[in-house]
C-alpha atoms as a PDB file:
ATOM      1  CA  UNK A   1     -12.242  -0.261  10.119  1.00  0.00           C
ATOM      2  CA  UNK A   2     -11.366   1.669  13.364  1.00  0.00           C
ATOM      3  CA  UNK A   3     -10.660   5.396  14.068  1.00  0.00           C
ATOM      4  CA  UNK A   4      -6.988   5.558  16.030  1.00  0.00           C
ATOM      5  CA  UNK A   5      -4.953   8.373  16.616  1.00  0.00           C
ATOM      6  CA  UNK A   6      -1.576   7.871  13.970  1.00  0.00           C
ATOM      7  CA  UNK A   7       1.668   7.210  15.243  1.00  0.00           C
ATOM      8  CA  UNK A   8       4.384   9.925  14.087  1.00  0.00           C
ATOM      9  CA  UNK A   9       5.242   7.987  10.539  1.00  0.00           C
ATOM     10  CA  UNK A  10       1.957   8.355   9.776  1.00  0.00           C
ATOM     11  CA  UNK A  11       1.453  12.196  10.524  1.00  0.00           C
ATOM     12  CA  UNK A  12       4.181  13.069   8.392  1.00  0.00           C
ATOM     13  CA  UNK A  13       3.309  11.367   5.931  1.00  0.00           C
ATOM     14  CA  UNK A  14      -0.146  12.261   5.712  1.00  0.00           C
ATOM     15  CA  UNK A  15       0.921  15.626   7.160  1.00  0.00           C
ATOM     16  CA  UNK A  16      -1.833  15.668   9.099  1.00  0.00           C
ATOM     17  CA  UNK A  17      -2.495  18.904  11.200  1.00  0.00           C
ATOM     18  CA  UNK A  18      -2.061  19.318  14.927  1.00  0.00           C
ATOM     19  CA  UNK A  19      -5.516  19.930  15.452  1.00  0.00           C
ATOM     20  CA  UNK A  20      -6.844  16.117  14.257  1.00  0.00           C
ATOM     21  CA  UNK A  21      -4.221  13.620  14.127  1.00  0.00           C
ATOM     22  CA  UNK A  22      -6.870  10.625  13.536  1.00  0.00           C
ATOM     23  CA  UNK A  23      -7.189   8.560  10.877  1.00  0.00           C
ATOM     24  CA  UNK A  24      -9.148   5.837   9.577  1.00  0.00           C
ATOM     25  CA  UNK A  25      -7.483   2.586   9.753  1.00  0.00           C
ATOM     26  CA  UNK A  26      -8.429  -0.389   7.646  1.00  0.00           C
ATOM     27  CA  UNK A  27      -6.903  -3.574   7.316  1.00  0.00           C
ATOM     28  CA  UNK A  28      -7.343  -5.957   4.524  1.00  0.00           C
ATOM     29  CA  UNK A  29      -6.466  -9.329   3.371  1.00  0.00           C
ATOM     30  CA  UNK A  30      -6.542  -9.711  -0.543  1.00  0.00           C
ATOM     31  CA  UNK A  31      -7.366 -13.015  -2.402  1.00  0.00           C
ATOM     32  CA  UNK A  32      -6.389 -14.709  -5.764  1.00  0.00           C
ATOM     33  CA  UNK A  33      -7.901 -18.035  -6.563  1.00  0.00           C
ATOM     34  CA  UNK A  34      -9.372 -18.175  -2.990  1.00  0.00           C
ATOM     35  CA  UNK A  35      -5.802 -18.028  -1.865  1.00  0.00           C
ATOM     36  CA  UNK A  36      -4.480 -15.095   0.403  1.00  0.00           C
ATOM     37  CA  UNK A  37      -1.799 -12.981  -1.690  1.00  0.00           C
ATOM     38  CA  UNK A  38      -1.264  -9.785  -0.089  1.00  0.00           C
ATOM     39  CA  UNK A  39      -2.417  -8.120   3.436  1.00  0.00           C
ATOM     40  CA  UNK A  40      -2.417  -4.357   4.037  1.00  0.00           C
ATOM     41  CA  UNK A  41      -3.074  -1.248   6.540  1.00  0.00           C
ATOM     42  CA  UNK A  42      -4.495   1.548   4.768  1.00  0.00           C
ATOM     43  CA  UNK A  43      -4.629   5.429   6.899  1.00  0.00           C
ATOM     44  CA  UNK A  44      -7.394   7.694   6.017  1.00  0.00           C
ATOM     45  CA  UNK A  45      -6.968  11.151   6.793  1.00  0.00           C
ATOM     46  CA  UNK A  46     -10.018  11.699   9.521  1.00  0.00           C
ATOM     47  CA  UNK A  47      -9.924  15.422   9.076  1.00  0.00           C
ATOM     48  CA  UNK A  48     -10.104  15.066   5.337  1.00  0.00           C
ATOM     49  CA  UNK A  49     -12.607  12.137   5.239  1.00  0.00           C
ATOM     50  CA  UNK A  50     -14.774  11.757   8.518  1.00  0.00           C
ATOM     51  CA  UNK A  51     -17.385   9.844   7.319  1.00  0.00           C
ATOM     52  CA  UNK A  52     -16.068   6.192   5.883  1.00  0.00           C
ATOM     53  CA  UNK A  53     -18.895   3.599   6.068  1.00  0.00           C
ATOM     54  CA  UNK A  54     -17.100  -0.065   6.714  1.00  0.00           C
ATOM     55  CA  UNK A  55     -20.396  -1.338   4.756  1.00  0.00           C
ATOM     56  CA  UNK A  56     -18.806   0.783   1.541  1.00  0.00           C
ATOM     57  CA  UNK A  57     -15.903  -0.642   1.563  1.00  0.00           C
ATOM     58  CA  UNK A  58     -16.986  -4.613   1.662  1.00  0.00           C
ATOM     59  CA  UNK A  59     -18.741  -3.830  -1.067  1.00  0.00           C
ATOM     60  CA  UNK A  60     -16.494  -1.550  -3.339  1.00  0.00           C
ATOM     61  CA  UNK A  61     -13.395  -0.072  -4.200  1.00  0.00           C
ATOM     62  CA  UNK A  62     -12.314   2.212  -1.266  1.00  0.00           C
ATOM     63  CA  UNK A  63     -11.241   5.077  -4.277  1.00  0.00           C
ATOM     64  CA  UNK A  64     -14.661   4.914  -5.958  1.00  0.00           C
ATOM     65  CA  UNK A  65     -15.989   5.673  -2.348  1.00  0.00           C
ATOM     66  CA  UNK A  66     -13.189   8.376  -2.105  1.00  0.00           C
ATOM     67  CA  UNK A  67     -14.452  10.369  -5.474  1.00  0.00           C
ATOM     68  CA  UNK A  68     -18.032   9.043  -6.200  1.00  0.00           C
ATOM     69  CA  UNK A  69     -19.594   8.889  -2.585  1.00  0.00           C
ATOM     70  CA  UNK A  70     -16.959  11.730  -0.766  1.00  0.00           C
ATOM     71  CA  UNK A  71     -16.204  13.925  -3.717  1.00  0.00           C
ATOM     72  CA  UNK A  72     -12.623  13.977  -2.893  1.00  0.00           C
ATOM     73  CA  UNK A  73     -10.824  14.743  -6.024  1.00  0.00           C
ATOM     74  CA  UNK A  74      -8.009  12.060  -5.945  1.00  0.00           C
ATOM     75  CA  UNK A  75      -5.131  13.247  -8.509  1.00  0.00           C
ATOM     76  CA  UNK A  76      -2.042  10.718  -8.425  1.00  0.00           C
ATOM     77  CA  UNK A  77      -0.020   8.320  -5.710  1.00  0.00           C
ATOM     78  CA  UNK A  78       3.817   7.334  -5.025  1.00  0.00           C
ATOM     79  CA  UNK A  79       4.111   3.515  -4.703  1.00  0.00           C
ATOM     80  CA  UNK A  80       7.120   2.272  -3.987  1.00  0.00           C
ATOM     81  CA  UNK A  81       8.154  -1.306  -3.860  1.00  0.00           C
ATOM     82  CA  UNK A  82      10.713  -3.212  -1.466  1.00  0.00           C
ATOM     83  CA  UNK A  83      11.966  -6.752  -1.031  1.00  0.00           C
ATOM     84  CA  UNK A  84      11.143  -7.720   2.394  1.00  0.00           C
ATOM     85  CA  UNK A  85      10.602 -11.391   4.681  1.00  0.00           C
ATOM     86  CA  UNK A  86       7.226 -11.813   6.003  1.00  0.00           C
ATOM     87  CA  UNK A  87       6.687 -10.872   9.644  1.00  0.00           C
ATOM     88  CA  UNK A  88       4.638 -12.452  12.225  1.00  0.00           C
ATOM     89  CA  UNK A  89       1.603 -10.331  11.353  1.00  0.00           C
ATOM     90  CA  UNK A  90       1.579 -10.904   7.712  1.00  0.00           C
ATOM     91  CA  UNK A  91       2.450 -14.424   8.427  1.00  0.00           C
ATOM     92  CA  UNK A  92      -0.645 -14.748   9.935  1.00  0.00           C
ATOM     93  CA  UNK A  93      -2.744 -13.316   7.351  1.00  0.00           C
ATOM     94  CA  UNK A  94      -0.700 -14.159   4.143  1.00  0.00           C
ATOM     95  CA  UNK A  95      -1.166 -18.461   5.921  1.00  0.00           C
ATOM     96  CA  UNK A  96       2.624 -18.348   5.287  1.00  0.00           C
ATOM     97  CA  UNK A  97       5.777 -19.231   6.847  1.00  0.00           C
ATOM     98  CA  UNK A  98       7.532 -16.123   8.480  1.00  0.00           C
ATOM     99  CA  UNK A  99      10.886 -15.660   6.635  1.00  0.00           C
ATOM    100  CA  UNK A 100       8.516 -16.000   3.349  1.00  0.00           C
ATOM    101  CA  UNK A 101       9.510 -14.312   0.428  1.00  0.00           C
ATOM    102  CA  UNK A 102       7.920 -10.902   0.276  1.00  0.00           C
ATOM    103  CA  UNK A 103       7.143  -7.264  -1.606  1.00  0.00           C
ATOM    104  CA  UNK A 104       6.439  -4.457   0.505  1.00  0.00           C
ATOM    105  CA  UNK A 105       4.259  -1.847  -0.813  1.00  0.00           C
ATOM    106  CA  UNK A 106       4.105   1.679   0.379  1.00  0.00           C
ATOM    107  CA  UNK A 107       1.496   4.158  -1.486  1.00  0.00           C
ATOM    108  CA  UNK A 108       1.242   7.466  -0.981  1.00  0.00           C
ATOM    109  CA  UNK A 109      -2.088   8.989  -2.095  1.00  0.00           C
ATOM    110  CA  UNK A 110      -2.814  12.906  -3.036  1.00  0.00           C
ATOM    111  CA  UNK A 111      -5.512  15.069  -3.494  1.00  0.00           C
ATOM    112  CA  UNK A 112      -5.399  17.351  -6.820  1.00  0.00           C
ATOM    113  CA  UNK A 113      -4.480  20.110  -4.562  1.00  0.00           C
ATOM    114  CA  UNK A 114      -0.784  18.329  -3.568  1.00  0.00           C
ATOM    115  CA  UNK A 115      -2.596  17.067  -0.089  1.00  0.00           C
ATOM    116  CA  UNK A 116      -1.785  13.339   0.817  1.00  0.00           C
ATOM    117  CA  UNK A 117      -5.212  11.343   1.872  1.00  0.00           C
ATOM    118  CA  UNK A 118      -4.061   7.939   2.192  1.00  0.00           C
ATOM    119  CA  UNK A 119      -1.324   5.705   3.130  1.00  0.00           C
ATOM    120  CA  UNK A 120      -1.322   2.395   2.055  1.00  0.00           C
ATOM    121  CA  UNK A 121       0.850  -0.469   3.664  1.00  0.00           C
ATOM    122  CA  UNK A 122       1.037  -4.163   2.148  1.00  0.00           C
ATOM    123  CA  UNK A 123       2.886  -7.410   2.110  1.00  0.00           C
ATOM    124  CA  UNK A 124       2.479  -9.086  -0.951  1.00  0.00           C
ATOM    125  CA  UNK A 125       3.631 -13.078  -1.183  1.00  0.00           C
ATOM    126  CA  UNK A 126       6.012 -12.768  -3.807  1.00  0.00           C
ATOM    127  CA  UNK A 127       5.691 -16.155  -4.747  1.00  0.00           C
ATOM    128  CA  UNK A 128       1.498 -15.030  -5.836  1.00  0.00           C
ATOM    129  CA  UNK A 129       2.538 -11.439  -6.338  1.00  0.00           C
ATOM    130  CA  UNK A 130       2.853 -10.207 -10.145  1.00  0.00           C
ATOM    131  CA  UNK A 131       3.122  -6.504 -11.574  1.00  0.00           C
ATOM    132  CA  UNK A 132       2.577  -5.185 -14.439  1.00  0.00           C
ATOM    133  CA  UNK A 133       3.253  -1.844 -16.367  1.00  0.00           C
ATOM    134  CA  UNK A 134       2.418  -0.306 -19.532  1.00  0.00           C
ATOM    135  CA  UNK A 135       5.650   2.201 -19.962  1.00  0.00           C
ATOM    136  CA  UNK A 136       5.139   5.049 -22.553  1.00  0.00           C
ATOM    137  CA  UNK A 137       8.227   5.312 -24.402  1.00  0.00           C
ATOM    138  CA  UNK A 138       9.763   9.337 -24.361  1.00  0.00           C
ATOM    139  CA  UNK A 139      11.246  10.982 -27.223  1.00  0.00           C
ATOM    140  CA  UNK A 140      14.749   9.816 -26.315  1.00  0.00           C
ATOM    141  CA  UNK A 141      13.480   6.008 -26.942  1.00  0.00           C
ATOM    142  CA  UNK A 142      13.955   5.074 -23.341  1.00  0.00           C
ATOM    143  CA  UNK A 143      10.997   4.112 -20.838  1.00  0.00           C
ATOM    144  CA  UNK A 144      11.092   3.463 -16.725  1.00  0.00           C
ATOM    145  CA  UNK A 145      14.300   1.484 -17.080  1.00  0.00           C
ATOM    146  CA  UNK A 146      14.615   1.830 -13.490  1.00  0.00           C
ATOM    147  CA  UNK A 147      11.578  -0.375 -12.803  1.00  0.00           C
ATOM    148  CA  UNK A 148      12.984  -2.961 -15.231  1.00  0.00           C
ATOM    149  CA  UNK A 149      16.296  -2.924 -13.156  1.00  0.00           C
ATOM    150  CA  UNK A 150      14.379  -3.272  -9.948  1.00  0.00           C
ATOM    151  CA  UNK A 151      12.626  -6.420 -10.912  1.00  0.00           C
ATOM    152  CA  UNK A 152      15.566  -7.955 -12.587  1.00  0.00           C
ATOM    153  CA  UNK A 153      18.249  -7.113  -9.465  1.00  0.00           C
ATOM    154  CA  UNK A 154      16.000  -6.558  -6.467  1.00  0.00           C
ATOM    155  CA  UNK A 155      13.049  -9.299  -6.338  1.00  0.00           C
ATOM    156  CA  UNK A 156      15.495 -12.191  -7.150  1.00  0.00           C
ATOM    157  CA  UNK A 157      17.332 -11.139  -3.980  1.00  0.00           C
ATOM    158  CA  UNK A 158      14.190 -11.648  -2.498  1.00  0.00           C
ATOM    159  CA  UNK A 159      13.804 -15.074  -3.365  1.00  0.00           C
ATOM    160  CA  UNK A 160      16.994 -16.063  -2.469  1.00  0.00           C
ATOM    161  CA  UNK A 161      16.382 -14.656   0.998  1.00  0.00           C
ATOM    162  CA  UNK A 162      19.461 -12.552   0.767  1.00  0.00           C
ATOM    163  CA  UNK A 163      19.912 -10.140   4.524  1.00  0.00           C
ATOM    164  CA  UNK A 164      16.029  -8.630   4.504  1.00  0.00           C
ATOM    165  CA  UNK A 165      14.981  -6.813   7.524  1.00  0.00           C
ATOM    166  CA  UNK A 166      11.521  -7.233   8.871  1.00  0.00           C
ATOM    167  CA  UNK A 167       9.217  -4.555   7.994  1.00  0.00           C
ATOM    168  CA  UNK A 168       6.175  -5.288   9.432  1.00  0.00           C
ATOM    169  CA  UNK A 169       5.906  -7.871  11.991  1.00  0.00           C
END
């Protein structure tokens, strides 16, 4: 982990005040089977959160840290997912070809109070990525059919590496 002042993408996102535009930046490479399957740059609001032990977070999950250690009372995030070729970065990371099929994750977390804490950035392999979703079905008998529609139309773009700008290189 490392303290850095955020570039303007982040501050609005995190809205983060002009008094303390730091954040906490972590990078991490997650594994499946030993096998590297998605790498991401998490931003901590500093202001919000200015002690973050990096011996916490090899150890545990960074929101159990976030409620349990910090008392920060985390209430919900926006995740949204893109198809996306892996960059040089992630290429490096991910131990796969640039030009890879990829997902792109951006999550947006908030505080109960409507005040975002954390942005999340990843690159998932999408030949090792997977999601799942349990979908509560509303009294009109429909459920997220947008997500359903995503998957079907969007990720098989992806794999037929159909015009996908770089997002993070």
């Amino acid at each position: 982990t490392s303290i850095e002042t955020a570039d303007e993408d982040i501050i609005g996102k995190l809205l983060l005040p002009t008094f303390n535009r730091k954040v906490h930046k972590i990078l991490r490479v997650r594994f499946a089977d030993d096998e590297p399957i998605m790498f991401d740059k998490t931003f901590i609001s500093y202001h919000l959160c200015p002690v973050l032990e990096k011996d916490d977070l090899e150890n545990g999950s960074l929101y159990r840290i976030l409620i349990d250690k910090l008392h920060l009372p985390l209430d919900h995030a926006n995740i949204t997912y893109q198809a996306v070729l892996v960059g040089k970065d992630a290429s490096k990371h991910l131990k796969c070809p640039i030009g890879s099929p990829a997902i792109f994750i951006e999550r947006l977390t908030f505080l109960k109070n409507g005040i975002p804490i954390e942005l999340s950035l990843g690159v998932a392999r999408a030949d090792r990525f997977k999601l799942s979703e349990q979908a509560k079905i509303n009294p009109k008998g429909s459920f997220r059919e947008e997500v359903r529609v995503f998957l079907e139309k969007e990720w098989a773009k992806v794999i037929q590496k159909i015009k996908i700008k770089y997002l993070i290189s």
